[in-house]
N, C-alpha and C. Protein backbone atom coordinates (compact mmCIF):
# COMPACT_ATOMS: atom_id res chain seq x y z
N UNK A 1 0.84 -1.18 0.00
CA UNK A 1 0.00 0.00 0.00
C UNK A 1 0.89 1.25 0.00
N UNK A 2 0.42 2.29 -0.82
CA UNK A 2 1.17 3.21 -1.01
C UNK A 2 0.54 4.44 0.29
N UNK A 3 1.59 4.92 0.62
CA UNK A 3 1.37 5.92 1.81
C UNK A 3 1.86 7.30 1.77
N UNK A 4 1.00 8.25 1.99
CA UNK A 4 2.04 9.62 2.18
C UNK A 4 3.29 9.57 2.50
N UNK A 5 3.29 8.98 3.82
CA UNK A 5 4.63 9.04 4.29
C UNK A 5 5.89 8.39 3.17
N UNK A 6 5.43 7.73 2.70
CA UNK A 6 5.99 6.59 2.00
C UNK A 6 6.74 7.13 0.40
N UNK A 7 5.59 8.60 -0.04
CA UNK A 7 6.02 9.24 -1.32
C UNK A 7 6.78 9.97 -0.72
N UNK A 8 6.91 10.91 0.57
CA UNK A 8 7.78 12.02 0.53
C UNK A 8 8.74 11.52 1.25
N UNK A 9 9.19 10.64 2.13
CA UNK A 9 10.53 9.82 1.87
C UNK A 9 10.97 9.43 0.85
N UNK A 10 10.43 9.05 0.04
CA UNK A 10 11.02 8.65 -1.90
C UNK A 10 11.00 10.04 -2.21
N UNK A 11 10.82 11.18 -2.04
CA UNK A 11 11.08 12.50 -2.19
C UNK A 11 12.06 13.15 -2.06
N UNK A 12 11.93 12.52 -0.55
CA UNK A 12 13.40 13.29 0.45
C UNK A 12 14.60 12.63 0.07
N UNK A 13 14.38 11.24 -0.16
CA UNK A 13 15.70 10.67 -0.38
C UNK A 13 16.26 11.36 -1.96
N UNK A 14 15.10 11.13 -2.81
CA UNK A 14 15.43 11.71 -3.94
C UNK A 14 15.96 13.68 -4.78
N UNK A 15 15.49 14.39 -4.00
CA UNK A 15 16.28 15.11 -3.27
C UNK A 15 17.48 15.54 -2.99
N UNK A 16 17.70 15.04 -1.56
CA UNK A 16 19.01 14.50 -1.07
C UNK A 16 20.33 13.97 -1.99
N UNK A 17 19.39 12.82 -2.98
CA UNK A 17 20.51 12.48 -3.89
C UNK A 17 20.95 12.98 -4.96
N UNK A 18 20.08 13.95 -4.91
CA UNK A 18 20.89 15.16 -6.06
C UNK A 18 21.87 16.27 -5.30
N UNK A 19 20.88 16.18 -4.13
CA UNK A 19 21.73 17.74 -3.34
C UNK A 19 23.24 17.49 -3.24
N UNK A 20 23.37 16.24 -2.09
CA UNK A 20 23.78 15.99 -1.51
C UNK A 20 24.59 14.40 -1.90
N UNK A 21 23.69 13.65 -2.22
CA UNK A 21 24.02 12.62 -2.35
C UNK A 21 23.91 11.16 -0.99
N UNK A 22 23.65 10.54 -0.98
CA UNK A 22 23.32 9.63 0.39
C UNK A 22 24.10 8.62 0.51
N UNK A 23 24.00 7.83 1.60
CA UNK A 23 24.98 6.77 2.61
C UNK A 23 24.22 6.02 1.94
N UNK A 24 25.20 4.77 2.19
CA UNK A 24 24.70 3.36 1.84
C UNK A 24 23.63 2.62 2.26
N UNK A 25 23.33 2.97 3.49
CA UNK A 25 22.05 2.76 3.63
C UNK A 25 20.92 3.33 3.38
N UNK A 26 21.19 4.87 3.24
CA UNK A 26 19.79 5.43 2.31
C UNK A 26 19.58 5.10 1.02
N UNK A 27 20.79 4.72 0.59
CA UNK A 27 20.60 3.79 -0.92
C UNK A 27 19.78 2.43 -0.99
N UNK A 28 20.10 1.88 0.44
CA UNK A 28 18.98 0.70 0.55
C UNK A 28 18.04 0.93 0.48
N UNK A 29 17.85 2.10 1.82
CA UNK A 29 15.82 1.96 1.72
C UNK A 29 15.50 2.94 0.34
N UNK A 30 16.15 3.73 -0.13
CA UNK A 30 15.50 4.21 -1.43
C UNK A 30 15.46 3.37 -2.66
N UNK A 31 15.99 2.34 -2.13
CA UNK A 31 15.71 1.05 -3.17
C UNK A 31 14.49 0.31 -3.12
N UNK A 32 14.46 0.33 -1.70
CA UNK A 32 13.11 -0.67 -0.96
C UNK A 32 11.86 -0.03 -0.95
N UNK A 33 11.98 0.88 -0.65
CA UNK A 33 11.19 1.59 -1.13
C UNK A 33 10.55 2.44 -2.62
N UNK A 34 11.46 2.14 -3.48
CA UNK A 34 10.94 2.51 -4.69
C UNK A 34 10.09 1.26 -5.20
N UNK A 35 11.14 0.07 -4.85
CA UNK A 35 10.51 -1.74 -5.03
C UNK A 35 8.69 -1.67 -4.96
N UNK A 36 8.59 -1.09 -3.29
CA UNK A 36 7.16 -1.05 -3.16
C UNK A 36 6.23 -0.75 -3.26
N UNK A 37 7.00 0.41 -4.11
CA UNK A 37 5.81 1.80 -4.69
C UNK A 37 5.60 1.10 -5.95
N UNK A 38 6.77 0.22 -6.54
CA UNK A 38 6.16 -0.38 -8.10
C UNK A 38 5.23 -1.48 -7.63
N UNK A 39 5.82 -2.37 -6.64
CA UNK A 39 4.99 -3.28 -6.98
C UNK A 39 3.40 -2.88 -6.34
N UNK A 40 3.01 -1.70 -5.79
CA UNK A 40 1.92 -1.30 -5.10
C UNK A 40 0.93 -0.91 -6.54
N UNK A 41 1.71 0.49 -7.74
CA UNK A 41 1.28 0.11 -8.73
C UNK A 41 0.97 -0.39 -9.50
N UNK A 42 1.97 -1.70 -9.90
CA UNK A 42 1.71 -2.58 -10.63
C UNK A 42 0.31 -3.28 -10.27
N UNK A 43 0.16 -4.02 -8.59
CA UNK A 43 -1.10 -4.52 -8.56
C UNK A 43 -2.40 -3.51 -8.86
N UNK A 44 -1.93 -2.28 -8.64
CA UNK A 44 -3.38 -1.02 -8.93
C UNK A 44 -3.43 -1.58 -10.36
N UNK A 45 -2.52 -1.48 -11.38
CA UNK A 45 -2.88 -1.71 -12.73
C UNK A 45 -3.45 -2.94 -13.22
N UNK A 46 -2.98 -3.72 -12.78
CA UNK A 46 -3.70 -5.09 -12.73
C UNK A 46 -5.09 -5.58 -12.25
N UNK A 47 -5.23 -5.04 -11.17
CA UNK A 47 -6.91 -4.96 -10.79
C UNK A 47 -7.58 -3.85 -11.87
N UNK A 48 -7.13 -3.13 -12.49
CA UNK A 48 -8.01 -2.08 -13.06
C UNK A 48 -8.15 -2.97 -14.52
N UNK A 49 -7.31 -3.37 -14.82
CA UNK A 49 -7.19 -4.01 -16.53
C UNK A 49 -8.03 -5.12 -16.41
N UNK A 50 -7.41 -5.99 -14.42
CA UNK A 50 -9.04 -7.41 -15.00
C UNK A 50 -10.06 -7.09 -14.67
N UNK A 51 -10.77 -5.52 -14.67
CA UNK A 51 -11.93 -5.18 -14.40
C UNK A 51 -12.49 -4.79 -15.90
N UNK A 52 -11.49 -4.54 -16.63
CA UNK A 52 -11.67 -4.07 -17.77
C UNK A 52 -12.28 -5.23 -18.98
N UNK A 53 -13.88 -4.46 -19.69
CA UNK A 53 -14.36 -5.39 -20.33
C UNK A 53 -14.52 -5.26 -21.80
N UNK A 54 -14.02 -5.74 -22.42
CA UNK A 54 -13.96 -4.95 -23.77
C UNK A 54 -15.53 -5.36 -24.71
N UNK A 55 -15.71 -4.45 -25.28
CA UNK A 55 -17.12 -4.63 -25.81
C UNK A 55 -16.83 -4.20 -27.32
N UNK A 56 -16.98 -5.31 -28.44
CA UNK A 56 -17.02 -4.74 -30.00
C UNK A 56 -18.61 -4.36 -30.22
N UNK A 57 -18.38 -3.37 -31.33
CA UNK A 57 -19.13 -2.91 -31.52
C UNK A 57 -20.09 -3.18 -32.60
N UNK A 58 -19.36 -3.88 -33.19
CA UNK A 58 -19.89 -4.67 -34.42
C UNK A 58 -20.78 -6.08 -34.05
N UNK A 59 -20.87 -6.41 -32.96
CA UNK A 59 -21.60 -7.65 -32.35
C UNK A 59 -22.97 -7.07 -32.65
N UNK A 60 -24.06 -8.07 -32.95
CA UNK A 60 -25.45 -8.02 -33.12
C UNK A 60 -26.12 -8.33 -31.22
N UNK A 61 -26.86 -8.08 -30.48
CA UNK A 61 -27.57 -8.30 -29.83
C UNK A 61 -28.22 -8.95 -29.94
């Protein structure tokens, strides 16, 4: 699940790694955390596509 807190730490770190640049361990969790933000989207996209019903238009009723 994607969280406020969760985008503006992927913010801050990202940020940071321009400003400044970060420790090896902020390289972890801005890893681990980017990981979870995809795979949080990925399942959003996936529930939305197998909801998705395609209808031709050319079918007779």
């Amino acid at each position: 699940m994607i969280t406020s807190e969760m985008i503006q730490r992927i913010n801050a770190l990202a940020r940071k790694q321009k400003s400044e640049g970060l420790t090896p361990q902020e390289k972890n969790e801005q890893a681990r955390l980017r990981q979870e933000y995809l795979k949080a989207i990925r399942g959003a996209v996936k529930q939305q596509l197998d909801r998705v019903k395609i209808v031709d238009g050319n079918q007779s009723h």
